[in-house]
PDB file of N, CA and C in Angstrom:
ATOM      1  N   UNK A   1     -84.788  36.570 142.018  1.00  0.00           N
ATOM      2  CA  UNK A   1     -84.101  35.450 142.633  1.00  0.00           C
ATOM      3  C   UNK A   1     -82.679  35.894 142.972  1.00  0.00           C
ATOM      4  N   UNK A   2     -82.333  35.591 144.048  1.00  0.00           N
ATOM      5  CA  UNK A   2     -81.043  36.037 144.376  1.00  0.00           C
ATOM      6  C   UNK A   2     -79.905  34.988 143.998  1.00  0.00           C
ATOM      7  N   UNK A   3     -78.744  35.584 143.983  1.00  0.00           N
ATOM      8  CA  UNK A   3     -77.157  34.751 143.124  1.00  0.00           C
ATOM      9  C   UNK A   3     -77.568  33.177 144.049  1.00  0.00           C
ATOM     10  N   UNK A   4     -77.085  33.577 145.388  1.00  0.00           N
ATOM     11  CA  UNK A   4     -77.172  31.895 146.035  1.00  0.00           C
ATOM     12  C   UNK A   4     -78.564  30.968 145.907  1.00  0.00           C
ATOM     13  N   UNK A   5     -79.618  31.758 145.710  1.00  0.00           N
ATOM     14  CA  UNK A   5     -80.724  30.832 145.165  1.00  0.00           C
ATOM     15  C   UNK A   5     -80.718  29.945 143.937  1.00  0.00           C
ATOM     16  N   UNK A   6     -80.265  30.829 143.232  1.00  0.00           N
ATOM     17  CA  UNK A   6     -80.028  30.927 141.442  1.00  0.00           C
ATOM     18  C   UNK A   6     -78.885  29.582 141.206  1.00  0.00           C
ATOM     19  N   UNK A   7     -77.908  29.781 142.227  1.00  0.00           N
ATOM     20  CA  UNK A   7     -76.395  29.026 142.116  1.00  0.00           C
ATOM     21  C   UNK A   7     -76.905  27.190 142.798  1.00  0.00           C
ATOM     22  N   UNK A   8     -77.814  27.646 143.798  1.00  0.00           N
ATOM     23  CA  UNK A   8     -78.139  26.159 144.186  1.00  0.00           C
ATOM     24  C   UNK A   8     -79.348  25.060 143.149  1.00  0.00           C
ATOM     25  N   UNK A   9     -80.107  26.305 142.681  1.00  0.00           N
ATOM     26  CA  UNK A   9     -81.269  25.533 141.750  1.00  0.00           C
ATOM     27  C   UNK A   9     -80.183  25.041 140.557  1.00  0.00           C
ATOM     28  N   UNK A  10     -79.463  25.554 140.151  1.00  0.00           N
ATOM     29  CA  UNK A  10     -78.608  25.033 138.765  1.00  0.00           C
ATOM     30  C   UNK A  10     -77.726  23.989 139.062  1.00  0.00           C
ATOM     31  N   UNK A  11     -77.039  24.163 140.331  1.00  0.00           N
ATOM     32  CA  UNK A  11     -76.571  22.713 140.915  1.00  0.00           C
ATOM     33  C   UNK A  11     -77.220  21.459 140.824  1.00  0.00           C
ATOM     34  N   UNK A  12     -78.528  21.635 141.363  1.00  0.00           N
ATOM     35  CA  UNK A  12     -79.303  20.853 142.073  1.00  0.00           C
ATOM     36  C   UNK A  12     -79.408  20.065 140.267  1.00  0.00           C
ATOM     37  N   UNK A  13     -80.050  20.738 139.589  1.00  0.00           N
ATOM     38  CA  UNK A  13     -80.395  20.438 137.859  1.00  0.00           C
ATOM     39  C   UNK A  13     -79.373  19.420 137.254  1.00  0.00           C
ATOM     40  N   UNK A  14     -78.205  20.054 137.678  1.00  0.00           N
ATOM     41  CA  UNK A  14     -76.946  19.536 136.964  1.00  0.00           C
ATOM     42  C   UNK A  14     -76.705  17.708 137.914  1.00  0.00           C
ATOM     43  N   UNK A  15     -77.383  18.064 138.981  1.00  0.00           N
ATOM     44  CA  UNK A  15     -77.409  17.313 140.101  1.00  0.00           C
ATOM     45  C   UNK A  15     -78.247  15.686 139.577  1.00  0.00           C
ATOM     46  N   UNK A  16     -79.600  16.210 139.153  1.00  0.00           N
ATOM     47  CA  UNK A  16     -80.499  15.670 138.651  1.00  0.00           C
ATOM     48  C   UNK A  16     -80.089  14.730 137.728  1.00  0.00           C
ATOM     49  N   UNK A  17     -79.398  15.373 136.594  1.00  0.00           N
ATOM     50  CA  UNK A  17     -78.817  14.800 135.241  1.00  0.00           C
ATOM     51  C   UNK A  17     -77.979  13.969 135.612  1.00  0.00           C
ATOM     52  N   UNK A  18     -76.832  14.021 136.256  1.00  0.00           N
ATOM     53  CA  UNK A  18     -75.875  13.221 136.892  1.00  0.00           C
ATOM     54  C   UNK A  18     -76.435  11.961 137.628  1.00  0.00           C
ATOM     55  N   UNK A  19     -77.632  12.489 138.118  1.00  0.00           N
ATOM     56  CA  UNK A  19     -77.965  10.968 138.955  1.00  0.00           C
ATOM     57  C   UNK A  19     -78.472  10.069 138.135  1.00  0.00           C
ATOM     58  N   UNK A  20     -79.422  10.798 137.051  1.00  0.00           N
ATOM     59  CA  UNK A  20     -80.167   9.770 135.977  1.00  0.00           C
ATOM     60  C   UNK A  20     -79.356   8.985 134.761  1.00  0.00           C
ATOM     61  N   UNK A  21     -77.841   9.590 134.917  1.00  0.00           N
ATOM     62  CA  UNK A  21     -77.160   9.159 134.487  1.00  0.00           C
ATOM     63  C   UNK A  21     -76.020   8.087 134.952  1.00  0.00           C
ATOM     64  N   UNK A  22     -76.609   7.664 136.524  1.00  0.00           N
ATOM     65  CA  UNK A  22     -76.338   6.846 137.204  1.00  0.00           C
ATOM     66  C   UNK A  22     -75.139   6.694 137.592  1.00  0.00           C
ATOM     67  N   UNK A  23     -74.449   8.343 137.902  1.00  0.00           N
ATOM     68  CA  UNK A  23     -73.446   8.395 139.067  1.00  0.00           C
ATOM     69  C   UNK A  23     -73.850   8.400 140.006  1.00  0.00           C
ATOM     70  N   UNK A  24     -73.248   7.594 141.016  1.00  0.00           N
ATOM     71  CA  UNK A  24     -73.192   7.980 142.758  1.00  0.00           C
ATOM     72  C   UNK A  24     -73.391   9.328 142.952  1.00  0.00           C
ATOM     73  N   UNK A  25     -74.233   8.760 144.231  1.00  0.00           N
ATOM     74  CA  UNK A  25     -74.577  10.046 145.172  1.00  0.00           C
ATOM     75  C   UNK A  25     -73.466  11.397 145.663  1.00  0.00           C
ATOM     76  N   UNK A  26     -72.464  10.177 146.371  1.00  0.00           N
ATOM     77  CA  UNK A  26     -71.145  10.916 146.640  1.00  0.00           C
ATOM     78  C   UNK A  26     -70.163  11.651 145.548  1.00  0.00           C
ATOM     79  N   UNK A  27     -70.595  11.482 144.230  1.00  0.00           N
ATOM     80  CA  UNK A  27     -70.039  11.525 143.460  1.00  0.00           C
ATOM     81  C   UNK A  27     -70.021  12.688 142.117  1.00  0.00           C
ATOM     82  N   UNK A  28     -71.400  13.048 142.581  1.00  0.00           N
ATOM     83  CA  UNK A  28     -72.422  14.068 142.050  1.00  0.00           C
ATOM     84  C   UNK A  28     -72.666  15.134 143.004  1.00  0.00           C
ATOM     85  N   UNK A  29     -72.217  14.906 144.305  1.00  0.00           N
ATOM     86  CA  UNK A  29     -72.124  15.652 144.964  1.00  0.00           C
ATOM     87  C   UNK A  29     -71.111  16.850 145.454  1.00  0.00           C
ATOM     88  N   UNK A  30     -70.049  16.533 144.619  1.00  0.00           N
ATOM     89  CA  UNK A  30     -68.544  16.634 144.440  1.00  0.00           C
ATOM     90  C   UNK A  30     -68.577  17.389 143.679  1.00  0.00           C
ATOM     91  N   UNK A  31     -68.909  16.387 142.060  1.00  0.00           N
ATOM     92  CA  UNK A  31     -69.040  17.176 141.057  1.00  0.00           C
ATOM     93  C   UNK A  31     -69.822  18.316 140.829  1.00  0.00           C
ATOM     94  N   UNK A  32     -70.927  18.801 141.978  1.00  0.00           N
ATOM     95  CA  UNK A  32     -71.579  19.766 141.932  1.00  0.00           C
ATOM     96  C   UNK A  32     -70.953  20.803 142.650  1.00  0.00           C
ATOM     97  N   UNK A  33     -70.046  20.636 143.533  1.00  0.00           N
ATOM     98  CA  UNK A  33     -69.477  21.997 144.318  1.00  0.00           C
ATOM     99  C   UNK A  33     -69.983  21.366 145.823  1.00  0.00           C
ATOM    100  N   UNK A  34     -70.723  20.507 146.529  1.00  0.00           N
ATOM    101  CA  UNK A  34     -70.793  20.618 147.965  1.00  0.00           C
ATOM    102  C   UNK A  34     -69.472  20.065 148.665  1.00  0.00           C
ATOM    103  N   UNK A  35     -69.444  19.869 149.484  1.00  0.00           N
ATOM    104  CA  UNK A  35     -68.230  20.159 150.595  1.00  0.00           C
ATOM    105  C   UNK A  35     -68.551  18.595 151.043  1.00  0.00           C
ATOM    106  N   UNK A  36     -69.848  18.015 150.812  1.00  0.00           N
ATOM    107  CA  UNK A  36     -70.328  16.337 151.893  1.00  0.00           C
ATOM    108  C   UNK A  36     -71.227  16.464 150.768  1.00  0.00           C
ATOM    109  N   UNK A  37     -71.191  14.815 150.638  1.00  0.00           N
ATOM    110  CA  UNK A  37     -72.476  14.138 150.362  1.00  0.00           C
ATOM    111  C   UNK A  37     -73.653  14.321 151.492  1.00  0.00           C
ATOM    112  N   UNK A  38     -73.247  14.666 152.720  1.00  0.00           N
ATOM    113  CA  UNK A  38     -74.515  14.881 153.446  1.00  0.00           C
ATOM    114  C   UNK A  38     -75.353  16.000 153.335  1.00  0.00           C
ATOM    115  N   UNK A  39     -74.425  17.186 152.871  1.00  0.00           N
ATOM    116  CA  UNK A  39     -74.698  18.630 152.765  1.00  0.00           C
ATOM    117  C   UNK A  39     -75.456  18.574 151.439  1.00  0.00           C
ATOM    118  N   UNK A  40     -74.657  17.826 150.576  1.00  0.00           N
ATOM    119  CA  UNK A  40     -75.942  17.431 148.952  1.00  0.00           C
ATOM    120  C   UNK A  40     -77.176  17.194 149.649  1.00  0.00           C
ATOM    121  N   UNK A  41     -77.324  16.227 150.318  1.00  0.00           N
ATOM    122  CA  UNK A  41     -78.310  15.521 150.399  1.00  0.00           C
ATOM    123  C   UNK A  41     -79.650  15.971 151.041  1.00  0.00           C
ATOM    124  N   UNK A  42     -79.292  16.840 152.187  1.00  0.00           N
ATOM    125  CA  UNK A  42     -79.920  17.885 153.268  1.00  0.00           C
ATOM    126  C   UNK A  42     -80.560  18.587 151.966  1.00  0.00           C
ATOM    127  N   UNK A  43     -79.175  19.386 151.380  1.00  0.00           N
ATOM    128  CA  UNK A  43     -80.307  20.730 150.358  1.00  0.00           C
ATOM    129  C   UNK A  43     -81.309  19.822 149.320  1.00  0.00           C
ATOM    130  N   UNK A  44     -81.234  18.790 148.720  1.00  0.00           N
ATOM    131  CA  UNK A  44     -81.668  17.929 147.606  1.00  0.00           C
ATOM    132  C   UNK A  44     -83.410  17.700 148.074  1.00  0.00           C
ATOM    133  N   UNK A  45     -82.840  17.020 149.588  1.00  0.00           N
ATOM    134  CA  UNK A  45     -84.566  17.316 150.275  1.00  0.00           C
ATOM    135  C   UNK A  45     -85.230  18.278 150.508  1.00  0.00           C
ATOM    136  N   UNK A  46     -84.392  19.274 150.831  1.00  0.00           N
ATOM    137  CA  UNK A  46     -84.850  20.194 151.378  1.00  0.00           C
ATOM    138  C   UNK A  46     -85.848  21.192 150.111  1.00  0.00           C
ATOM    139  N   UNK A  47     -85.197  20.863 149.144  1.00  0.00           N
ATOM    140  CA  UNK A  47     -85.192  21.471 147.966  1.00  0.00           C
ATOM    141  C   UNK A  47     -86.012  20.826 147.032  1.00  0.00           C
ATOM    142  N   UNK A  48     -86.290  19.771 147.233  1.00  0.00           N
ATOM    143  CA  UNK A  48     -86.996  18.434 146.283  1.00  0.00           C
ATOM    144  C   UNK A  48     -87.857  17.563 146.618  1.00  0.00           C
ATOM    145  N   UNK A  49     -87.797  17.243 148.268  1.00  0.00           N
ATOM    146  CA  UNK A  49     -88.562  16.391 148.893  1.00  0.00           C
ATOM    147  C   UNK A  49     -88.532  15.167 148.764  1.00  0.00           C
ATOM    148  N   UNK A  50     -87.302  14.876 148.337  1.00  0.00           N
ATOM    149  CA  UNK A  50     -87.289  12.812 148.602  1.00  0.00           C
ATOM    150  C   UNK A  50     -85.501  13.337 148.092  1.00  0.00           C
ATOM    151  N   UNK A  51     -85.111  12.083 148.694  1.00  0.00           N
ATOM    152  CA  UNK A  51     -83.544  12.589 148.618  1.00  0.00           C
ATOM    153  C   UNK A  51     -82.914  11.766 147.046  1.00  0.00           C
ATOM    154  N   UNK A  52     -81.539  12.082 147.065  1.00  0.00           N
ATOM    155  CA  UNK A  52     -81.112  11.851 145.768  1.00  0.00           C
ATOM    156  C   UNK A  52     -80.440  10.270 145.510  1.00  0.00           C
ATOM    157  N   UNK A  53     -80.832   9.455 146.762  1.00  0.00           N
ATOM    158  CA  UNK A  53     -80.821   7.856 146.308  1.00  0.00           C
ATOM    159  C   UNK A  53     -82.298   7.506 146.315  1.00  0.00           C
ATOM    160  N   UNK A  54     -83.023   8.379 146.617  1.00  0.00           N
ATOM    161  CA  UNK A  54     -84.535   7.890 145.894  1.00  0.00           C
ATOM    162  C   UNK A  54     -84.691   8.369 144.043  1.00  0.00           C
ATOM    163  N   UNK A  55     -84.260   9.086 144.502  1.00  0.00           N
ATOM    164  CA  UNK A  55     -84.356   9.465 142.759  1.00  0.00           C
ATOM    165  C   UNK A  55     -83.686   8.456 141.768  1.00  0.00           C
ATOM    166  N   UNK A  56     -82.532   8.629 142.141  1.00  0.00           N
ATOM    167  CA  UNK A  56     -81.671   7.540 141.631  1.00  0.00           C
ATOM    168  C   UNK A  56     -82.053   6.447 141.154  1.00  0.00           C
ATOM    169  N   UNK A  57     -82.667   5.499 142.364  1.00  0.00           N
ATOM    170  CA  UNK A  57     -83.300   4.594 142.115  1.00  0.00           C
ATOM    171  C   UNK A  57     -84.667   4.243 141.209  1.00  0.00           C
ATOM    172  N   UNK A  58     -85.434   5.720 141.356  1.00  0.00           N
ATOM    173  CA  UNK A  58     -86.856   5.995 140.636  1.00  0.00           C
ATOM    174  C   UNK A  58     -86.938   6.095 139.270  1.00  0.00           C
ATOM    175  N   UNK A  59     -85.158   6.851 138.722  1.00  0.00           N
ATOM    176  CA  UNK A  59     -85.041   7.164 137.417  1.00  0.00           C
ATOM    177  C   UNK A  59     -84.253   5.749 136.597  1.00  0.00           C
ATOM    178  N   UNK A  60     -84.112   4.630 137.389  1.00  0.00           N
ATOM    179  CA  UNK A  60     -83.599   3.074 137.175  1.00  0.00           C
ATOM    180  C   UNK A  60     -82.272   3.076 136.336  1.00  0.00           C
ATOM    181  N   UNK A  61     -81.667   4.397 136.743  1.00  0.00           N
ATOM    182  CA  UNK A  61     -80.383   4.392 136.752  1.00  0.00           C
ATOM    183  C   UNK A  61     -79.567   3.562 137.192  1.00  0.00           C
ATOM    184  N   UNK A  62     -78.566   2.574 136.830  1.00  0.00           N
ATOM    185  CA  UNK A  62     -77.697   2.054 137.435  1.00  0.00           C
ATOM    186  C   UNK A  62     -75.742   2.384 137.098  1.00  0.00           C
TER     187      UNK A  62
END
């Protein structure tokens, strides 16, 4: 696995935890290192296949 593969899957994780712990999208997105909540959101699908206010909502985080 290469560094930038390696660096986005551990984001994404840390990403995960944060949401089920019912921070904002924008907010977790920050705290992970992206540049936009849109740029989270793109890799999150891209990477996960349902984006990270579905999750959010799935894990009944508030």
């Amino acid at each position: 696995m290469t560094f930038p593969r390696w660096r986005t899957r551990s984001r994404l994780y840390h990403a995960l935890r944060m949401l089920a712990d019912g921070l904002p999208v924008t907010a977790v997105a920050h705290r992970c290192g992206w540049s936009s909540a849109s740029a989270f959101i793109d890799v999150f699908r891209r990477s996960l296949g349902y984006t990270p206010g579905s999750h959010h909502r799935n894990t009944g985080a508030r």
